[in-house]
C-alpha atoms as a PDB file:
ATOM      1  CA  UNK A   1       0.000   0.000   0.000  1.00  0.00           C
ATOM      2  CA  UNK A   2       2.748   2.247   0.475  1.00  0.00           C
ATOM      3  CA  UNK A   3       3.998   1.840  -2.362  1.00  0.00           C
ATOM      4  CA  UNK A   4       0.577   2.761  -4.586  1.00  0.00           C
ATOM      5  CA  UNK A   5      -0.086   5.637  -1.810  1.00  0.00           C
ATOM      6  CA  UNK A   6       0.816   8.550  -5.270  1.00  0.00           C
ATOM      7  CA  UNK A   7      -1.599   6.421  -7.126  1.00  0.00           C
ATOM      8  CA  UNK A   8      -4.397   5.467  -5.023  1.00  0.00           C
ATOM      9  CA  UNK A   9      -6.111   7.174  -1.929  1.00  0.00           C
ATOM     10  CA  UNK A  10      -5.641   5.065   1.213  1.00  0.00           C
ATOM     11  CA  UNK A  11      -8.768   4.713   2.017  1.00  0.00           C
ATOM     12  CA  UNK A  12      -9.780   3.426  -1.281  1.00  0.00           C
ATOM     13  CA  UNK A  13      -7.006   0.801  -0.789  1.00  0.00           C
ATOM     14  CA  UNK A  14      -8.125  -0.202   2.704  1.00  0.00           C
ATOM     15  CA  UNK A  15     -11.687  -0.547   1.216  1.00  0.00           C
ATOM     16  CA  UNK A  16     -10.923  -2.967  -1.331  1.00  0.00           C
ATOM     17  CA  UNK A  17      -8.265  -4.504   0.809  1.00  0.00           C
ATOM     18  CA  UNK A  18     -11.294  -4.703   3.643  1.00  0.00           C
ATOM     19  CA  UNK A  19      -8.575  -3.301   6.306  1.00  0.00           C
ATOM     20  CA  UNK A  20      -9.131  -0.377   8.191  1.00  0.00           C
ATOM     21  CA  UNK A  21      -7.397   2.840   7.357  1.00  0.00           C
ATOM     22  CA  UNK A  22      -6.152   2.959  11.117  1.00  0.00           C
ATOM     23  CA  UNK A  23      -4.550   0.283  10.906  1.00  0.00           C
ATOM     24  CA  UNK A  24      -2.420   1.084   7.828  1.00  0.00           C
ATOM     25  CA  UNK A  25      -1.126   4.096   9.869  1.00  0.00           C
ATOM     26  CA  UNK A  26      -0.024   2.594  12.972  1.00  0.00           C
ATOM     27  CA  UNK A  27       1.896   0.535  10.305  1.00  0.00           C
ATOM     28  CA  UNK A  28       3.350   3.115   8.791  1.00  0.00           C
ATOM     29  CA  UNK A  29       4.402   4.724  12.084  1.00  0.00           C
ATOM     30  CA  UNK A  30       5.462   1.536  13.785  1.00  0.00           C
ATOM     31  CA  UNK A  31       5.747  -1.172  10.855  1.00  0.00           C
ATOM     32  CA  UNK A  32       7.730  -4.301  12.928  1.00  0.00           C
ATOM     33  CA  UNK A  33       6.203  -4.908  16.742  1.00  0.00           C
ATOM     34  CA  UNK A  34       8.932  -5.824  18.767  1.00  0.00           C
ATOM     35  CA  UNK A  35       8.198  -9.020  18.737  1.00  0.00           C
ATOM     36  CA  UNK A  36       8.944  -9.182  14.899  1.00  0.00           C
ATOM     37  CA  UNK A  37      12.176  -7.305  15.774  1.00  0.00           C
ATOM     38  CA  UNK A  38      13.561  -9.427  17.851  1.00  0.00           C
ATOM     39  CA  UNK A  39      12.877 -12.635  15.842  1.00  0.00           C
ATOM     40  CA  UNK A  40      14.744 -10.937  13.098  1.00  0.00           C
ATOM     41  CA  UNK A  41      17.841 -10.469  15.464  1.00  0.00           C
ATOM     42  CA  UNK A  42      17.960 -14.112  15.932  1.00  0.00           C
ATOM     43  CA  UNK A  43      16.769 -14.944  12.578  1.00  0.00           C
ATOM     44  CA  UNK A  44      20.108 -13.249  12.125  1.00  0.00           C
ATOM     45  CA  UNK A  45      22.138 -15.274  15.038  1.00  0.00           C
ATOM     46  CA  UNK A  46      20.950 -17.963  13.652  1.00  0.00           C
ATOM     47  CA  UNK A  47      22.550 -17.433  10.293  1.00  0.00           C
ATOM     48  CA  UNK A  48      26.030 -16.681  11.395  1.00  0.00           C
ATOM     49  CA  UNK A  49      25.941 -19.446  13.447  1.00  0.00           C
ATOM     50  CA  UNK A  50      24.592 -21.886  10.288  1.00  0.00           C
ATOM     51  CA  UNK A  51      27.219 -20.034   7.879  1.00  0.00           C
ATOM     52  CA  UNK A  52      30.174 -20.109  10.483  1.00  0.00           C
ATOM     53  CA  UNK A  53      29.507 -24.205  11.076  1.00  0.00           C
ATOM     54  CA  UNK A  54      29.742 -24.333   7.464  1.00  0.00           C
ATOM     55  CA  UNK A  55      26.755 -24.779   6.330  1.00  0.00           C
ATOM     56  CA  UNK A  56      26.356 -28.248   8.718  1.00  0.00           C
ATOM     57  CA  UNK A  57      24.354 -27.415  11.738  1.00  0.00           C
ATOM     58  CA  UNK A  58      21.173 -28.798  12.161  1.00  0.00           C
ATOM     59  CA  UNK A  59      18.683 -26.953  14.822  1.00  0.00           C
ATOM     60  CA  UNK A  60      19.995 -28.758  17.556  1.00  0.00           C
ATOM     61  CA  UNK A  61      23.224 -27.525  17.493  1.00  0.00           C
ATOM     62  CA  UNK A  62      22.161 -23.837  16.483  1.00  0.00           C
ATOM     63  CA  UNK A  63      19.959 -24.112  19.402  1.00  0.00           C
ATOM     64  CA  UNK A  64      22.328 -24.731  21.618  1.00  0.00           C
ATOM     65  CA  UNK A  65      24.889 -21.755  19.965  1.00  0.00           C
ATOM     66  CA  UNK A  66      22.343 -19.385  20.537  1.00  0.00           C
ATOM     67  CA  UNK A  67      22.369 -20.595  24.698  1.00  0.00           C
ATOM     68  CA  UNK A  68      25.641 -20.355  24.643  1.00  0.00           C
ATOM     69  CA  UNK A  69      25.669 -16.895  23.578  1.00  0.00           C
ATOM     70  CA  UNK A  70      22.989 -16.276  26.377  1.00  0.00           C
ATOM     71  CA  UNK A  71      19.666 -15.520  23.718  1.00  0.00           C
ATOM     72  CA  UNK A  72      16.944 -17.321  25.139  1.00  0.00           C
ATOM     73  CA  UNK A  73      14.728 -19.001  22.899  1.00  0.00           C
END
């Protein structure tokens, strides 16, 4: 929707998208929660950890990296 906001009105978005136009605002002004922040962090973690093992670890292992490093999951 942002990206259509020069083309379309966002309420005529949110009306065919059946969302409400509040909604898309407290998007725009907060877009992740930090919920969704802080699963990309480890998303992340998790990565490094799977790259640095070369390519290897299986989620037990990554698991227990990302204790060792003190993330609790």
């Amino acid at each position: 929707m942002a990206e259509h906001r020069g083309q379309f009105s966002v309420r005529a978005m949110c009306r065919c998208l059946r969302i409400q136009p509040s909604c898309f605002y407290a998007w725009v002004k907060s877009p992740l929660s930090k919920r969704a922040q802080e699963d990309a962090r480890q998303t992340e973690l998790l990565k490094e950890a799977w790259v640095e093992s070369g390519k290897v670890y299986g989620h037990r292992k990554l698991h227990d990296d990302l204790l060792e490093q003190g993330e609790s999951v």
